[in-house]
PDB file of N, CA and C in Angstrom:
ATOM      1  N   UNK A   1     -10.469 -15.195 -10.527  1.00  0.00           N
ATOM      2  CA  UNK A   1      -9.407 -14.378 -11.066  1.00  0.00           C
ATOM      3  C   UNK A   1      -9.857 -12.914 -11.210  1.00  0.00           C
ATOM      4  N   UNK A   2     -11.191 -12.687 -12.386  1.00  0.00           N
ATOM      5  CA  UNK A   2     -11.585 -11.065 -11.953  1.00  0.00           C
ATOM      6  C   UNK A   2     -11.665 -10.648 -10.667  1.00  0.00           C
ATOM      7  N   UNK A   3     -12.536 -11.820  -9.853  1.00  0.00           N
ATOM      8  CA  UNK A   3     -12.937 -10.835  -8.113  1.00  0.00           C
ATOM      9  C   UNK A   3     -11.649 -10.414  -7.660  1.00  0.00           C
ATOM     10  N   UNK A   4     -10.335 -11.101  -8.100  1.00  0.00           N
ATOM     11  CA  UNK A   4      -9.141 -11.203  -7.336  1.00  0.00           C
ATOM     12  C   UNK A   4      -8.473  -9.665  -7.832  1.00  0.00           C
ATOM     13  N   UNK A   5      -8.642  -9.679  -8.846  1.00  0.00           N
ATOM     14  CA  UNK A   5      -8.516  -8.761  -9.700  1.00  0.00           C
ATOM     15  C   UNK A   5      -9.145  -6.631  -8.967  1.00  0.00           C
ATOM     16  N   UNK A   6     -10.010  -7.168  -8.896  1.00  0.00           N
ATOM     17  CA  UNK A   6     -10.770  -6.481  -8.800  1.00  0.00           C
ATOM     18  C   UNK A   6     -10.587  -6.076  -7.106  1.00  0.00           C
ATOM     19  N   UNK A   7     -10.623  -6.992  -6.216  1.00  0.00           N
ATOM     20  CA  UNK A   7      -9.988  -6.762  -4.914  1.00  0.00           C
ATOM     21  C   UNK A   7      -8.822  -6.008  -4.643  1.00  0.00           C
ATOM     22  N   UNK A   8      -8.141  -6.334  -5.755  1.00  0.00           N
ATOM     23  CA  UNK A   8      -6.251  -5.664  -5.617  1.00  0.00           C
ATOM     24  C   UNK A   8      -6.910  -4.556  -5.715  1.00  0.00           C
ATOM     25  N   UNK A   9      -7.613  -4.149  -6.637  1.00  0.00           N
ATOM     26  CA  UNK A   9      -7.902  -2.677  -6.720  1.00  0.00           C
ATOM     27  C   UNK A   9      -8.677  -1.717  -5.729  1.00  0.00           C
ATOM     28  N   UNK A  10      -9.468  -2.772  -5.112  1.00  0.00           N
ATOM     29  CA  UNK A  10      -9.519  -1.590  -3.578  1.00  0.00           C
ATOM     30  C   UNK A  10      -8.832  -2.062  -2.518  1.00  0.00           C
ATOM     31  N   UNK A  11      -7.558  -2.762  -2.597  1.00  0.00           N
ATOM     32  CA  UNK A  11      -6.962  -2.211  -1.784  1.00  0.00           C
ATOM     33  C   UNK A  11      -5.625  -1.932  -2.108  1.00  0.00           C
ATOM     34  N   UNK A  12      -5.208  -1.694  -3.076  1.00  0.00           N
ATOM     35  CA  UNK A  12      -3.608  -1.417  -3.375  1.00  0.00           C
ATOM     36  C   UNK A  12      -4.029   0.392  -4.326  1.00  0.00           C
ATOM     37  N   UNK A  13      -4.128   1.079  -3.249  1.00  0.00           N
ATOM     38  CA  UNK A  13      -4.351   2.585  -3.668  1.00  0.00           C
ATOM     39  C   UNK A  13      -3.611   2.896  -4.781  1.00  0.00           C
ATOM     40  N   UNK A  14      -1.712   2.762  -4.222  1.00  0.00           N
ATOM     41  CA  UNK A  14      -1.107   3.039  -5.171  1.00  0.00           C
ATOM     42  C   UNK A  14      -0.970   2.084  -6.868  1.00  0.00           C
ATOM     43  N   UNK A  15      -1.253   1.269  -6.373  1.00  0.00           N
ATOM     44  CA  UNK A  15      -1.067   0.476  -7.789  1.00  0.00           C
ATOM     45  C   UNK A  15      -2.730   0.328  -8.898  1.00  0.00           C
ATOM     46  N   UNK A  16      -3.268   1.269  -8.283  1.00  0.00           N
ATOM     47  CA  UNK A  16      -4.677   1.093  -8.690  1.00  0.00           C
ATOM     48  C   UNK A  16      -4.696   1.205 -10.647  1.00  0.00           C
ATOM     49  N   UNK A  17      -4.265   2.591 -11.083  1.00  0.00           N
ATOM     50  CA  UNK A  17      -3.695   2.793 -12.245  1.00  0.00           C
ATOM     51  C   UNK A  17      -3.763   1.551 -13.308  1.00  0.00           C
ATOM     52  N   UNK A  18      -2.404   0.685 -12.363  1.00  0.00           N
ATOM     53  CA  UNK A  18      -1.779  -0.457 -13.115  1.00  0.00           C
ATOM     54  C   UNK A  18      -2.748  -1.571 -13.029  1.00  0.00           C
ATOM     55  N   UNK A  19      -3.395  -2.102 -12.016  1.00  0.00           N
ATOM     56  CA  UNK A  19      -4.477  -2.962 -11.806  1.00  0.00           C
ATOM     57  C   UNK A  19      -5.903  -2.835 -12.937  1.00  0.00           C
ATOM     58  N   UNK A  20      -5.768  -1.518 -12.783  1.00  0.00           N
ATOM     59  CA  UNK A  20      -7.024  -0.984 -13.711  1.00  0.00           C
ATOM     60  C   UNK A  20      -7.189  -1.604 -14.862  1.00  0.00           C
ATOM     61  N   UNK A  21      -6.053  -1.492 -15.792  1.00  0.00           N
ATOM     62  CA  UNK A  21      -5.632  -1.916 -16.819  1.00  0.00           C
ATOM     63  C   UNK A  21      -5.397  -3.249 -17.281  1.00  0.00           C
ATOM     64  N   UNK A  22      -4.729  -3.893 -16.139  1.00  0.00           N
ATOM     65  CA  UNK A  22      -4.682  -5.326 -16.253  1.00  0.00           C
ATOM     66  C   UNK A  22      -6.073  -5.506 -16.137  1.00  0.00           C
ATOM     67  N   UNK A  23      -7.242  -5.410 -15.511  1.00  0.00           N
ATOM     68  CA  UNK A  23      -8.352  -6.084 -15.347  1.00  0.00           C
ATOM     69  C   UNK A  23      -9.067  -5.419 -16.603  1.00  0.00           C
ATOM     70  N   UNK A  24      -9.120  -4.507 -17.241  1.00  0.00           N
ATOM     71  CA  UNK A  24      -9.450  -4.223 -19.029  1.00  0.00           C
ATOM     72  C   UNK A  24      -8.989  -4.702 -19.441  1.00  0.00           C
ATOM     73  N   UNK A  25      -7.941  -5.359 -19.961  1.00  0.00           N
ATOM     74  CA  UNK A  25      -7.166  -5.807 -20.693  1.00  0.00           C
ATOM     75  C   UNK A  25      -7.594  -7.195 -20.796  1.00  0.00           C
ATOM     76  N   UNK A  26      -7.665  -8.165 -19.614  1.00  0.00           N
ATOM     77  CA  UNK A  26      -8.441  -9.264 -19.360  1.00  0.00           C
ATOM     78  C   UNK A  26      -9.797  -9.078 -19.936  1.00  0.00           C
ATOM     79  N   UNK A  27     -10.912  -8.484 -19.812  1.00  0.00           N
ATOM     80  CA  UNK A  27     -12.251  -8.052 -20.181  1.00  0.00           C
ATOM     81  C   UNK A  27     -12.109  -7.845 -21.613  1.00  0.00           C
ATOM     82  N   UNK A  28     -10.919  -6.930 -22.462  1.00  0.00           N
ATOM     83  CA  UNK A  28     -11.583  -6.467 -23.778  1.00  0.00           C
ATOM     84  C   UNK A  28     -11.175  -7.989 -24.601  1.00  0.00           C
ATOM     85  N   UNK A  29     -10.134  -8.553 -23.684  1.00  0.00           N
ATOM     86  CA  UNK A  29      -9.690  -9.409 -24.827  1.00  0.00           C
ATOM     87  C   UNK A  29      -9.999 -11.128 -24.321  1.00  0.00           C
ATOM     88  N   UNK A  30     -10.865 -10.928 -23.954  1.00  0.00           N
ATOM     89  CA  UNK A  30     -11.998 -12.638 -23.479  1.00  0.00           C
ATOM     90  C   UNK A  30     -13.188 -12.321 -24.259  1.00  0.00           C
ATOM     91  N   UNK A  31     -13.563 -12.597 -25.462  1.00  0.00           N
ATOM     92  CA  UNK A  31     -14.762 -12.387 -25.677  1.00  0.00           C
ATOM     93  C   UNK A  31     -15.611 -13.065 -25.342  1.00  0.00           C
ATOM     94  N   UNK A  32     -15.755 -13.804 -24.373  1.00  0.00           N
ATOM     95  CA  UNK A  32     -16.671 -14.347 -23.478  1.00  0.00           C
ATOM     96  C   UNK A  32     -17.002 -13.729 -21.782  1.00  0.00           C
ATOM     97  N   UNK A  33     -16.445 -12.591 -21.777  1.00  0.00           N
ATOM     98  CA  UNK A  33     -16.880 -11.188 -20.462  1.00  0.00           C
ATOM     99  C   UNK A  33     -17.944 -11.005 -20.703  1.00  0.00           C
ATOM    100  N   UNK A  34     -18.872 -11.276 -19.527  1.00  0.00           N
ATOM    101  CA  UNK A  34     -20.099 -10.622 -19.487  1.00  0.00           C
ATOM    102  C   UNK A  34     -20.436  -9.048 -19.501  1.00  0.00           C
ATOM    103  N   UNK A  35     -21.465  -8.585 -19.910  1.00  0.00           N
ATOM    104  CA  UNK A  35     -21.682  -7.406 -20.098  1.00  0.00           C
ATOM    105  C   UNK A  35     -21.250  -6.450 -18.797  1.00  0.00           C
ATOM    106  N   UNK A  36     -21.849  -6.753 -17.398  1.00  0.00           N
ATOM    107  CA  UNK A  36     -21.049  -6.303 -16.434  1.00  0.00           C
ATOM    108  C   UNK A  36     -19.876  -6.165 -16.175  1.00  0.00           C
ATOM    109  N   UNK A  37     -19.203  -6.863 -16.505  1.00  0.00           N
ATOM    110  CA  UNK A  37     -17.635  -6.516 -16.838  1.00  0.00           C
ATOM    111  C   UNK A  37     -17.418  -5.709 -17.299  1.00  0.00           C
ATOM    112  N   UNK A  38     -17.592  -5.458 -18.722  1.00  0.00           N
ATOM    113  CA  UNK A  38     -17.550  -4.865 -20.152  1.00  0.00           C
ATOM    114  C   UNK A  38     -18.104  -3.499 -19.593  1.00  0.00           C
ATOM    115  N   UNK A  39     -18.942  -3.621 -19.170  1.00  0.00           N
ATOM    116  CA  UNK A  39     -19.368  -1.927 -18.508  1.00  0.00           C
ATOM    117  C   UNK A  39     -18.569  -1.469 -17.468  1.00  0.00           C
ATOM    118  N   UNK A  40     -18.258  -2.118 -16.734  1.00  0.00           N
ATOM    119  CA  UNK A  40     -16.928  -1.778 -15.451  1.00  0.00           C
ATOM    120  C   UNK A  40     -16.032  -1.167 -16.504  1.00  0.00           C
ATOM    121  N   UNK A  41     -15.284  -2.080 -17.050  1.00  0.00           N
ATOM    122  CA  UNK A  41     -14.323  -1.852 -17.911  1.00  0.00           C
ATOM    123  C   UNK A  41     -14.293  -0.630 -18.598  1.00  0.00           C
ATOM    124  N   UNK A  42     -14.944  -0.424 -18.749  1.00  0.00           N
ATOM    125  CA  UNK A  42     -15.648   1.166 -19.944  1.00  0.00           C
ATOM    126  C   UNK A  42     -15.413   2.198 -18.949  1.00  0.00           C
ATOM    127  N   UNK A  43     -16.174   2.008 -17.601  1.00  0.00           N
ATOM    128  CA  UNK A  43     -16.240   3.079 -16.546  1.00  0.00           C
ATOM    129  C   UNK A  43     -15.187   3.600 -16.079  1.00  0.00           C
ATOM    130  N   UNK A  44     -14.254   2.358 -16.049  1.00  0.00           N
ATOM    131  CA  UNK A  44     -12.811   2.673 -15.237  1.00  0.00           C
ATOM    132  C   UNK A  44     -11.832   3.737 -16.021  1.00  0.00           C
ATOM    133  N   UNK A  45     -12.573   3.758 -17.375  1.00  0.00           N
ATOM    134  CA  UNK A  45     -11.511   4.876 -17.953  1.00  0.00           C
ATOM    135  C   UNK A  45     -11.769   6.379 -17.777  1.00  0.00           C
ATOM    136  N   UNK A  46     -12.476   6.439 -16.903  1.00  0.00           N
ATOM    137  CA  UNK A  46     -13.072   7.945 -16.391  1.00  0.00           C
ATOM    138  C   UNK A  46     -12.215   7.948 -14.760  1.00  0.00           C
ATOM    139  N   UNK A  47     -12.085   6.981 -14.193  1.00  0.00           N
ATOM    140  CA  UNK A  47     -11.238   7.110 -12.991  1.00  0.00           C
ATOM    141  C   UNK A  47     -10.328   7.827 -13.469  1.00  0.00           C
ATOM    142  N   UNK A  48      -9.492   8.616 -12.008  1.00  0.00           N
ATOM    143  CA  UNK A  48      -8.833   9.576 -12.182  1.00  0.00           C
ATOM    144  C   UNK A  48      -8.682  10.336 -10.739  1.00  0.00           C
ATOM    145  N   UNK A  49      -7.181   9.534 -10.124  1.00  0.00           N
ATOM    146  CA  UNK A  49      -6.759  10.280  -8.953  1.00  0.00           C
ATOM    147  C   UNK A  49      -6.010  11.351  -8.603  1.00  0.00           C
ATOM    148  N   UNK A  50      -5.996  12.051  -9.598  1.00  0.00           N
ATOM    149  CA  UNK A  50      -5.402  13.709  -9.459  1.00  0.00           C
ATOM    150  C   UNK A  50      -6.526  14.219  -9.743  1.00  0.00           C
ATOM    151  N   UNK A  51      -6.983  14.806  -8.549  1.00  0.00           N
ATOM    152  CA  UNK A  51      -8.015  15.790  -8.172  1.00  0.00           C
ATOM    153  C   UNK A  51      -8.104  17.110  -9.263  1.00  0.00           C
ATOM    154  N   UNK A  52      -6.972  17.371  -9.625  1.00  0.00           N
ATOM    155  CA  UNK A  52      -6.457  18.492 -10.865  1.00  0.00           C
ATOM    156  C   UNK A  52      -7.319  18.167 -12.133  1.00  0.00           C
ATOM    157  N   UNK A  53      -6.603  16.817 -12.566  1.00  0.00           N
ATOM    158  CA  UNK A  53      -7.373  16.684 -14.169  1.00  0.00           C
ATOM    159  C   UNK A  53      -8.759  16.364 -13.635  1.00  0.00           C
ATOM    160  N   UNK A  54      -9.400  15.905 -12.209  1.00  0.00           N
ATOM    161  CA  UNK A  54     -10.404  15.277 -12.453  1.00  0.00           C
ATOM    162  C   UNK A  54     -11.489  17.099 -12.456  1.00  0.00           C
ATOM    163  N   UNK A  55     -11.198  17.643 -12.142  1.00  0.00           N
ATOM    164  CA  UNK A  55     -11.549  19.024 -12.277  1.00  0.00           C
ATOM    165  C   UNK A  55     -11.808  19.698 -13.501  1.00  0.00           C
ATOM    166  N   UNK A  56     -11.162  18.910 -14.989  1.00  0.00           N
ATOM    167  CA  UNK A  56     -10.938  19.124 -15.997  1.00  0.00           C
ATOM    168  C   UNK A  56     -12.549  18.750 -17.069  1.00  0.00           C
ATOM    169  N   UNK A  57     -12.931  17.594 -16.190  1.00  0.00           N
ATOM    170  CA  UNK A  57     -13.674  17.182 -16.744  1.00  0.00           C
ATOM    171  C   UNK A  57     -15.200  16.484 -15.680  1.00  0.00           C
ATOM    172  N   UNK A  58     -16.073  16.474 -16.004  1.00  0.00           N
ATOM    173  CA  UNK A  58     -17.113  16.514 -15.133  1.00  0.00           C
ATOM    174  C   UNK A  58     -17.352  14.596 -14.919  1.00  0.00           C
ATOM    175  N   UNK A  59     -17.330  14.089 -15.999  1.00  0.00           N
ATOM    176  CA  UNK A  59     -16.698  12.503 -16.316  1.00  0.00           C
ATOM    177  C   UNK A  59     -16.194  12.210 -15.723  1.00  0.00           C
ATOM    178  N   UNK A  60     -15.248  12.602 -15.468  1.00  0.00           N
ATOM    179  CA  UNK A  60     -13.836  11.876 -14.323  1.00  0.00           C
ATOM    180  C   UNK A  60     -14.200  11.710 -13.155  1.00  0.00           C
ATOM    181  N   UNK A  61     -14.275  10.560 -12.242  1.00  0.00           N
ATOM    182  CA  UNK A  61     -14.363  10.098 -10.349  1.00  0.00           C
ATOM    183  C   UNK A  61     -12.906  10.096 -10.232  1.00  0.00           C
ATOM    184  N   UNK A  62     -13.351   9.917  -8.923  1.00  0.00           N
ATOM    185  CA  UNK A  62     -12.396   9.675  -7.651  1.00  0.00           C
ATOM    186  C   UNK A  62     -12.673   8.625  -6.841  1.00  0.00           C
ATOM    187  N   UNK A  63     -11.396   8.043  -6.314  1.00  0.00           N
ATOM    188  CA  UNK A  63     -11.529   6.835  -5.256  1.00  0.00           C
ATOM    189  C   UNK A  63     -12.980   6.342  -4.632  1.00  0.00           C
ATOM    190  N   UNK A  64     -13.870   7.476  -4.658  1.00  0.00           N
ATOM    191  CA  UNK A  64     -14.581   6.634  -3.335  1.00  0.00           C
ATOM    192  C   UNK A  64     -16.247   6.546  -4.595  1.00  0.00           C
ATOM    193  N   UNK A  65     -15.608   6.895  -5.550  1.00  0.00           N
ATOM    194  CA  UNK A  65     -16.990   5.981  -6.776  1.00  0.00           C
ATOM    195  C   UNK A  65     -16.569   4.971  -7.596  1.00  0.00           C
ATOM    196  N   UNK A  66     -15.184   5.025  -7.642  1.00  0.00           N
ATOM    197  CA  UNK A  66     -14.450   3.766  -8.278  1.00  0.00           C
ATOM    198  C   UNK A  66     -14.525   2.619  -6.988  1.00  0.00           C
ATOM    199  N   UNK A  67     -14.456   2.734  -5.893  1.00  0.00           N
ATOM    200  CA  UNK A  67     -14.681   1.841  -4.729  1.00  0.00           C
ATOM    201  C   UNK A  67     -15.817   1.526  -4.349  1.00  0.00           C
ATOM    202  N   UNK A  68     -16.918   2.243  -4.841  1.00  0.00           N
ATOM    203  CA  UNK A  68     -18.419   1.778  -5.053  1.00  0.00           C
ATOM    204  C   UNK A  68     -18.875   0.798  -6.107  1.00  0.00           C
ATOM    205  N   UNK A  69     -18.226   1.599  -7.465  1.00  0.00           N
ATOM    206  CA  UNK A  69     -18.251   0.994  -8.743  1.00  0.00           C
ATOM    207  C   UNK A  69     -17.647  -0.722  -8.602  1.00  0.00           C
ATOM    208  N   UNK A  70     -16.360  -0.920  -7.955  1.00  0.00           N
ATOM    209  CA  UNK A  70     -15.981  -2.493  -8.203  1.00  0.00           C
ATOM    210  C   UNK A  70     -16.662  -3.148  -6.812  1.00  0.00           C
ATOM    211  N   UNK A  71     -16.816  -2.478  -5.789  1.00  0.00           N
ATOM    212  CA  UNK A  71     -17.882  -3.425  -4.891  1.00  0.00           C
ATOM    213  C   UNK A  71     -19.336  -3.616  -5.170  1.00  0.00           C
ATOM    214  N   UNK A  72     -19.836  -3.410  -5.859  1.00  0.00           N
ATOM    215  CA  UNK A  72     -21.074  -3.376  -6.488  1.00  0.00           C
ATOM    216  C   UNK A  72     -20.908  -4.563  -7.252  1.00  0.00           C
ATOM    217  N   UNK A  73     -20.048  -4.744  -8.440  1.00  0.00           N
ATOM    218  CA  UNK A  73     -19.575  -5.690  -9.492  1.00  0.00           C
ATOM    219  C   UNK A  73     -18.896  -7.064  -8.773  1.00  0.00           C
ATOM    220  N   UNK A  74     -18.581  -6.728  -7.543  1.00  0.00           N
ATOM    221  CA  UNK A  74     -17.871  -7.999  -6.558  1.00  0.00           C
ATOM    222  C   UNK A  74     -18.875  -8.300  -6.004  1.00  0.00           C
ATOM    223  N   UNK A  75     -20.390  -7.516  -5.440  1.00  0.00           N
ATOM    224  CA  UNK A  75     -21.453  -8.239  -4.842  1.00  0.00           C
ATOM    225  C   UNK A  75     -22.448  -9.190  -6.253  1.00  0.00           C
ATOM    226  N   UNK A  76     -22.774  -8.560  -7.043  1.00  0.00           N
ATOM    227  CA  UNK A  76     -23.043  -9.280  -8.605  1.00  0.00           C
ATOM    228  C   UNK A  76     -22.700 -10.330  -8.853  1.00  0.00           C
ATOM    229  N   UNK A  77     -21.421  -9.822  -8.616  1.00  0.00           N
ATOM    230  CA  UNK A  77     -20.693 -11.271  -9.510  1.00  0.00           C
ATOM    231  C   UNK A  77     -21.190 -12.886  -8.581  1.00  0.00           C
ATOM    232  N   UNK A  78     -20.699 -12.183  -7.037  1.00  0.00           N
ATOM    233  CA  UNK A  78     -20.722 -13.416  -6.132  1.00  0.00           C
ATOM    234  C   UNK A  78     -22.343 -13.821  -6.349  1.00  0.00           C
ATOM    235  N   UNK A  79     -23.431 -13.454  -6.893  1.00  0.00           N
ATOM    236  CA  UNK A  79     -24.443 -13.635  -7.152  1.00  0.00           C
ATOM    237  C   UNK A  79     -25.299 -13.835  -8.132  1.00  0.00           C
ATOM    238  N   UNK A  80     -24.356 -14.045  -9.204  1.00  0.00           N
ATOM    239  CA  UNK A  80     -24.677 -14.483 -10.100  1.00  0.00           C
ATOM    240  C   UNK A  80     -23.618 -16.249 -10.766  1.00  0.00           C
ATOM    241  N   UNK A  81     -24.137 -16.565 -11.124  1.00  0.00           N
ATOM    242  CA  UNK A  81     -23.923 -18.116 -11.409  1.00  0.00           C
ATOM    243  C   UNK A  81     -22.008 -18.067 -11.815  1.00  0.00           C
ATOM    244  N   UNK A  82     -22.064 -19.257 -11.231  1.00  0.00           N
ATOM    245  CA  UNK A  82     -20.272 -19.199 -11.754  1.00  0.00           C
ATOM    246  C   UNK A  82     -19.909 -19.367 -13.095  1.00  0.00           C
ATOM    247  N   UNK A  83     -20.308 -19.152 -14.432  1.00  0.00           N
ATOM    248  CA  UNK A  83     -20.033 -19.526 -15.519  1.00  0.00           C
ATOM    249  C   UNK A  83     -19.976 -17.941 -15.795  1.00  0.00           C
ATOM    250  N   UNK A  84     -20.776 -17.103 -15.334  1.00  0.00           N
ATOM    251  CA  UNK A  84     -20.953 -15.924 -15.466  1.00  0.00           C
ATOM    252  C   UNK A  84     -19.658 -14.800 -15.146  1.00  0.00           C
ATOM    253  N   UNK A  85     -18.073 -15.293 -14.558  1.00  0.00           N
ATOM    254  CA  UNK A  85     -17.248 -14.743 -13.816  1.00  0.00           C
ATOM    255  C   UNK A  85     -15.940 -14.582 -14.277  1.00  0.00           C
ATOM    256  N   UNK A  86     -16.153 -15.029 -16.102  1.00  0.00           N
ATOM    257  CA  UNK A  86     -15.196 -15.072 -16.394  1.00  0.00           C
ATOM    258  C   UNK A  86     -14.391 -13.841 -16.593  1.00  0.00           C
TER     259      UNK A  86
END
């Protein structure tokens, strides 16, 4: 369900926003999310695809470190034990 999760989000550009959220939302409120999660989760609130605000602040990425950031967490995950994936 996260990897699935987490897939929508590199590839549904436009709905990324909304995905984002659903997959925090899942994470803050399972208190059984592993810490990798929980740190994704944290990170994603610095994403930010208007090039404008992301200019605003030195914090803020763009697409192609948020697309590093959840393929990194999708190679992990698949490599770490399945109890670990919730």
């Amino acid at each position: 369900m996260i990897v699935d999760i987490l897939n929508q989000i590199l590839q549904d550009k436009g709905g990324r926003k909304r995905l984002i959220k659903e997959f925090q939302s899942i994470v803050w409120n399972n208190d059984k999310s592993i810490e990798l999660l929980r740190n994704l989760a944290y990170d994603l609130d610095f994403y930010e695809q208007d090039e404008l605000i992301r200019a605003e602040d030195v914090a803020y990425y763009g697409d192609e470190r948020l697309e590093y950031e959840v393929k990194m967490v999708i190679e992990l995950l698949k490599k770490s034990p399945k109890k670990n994936r919730r």
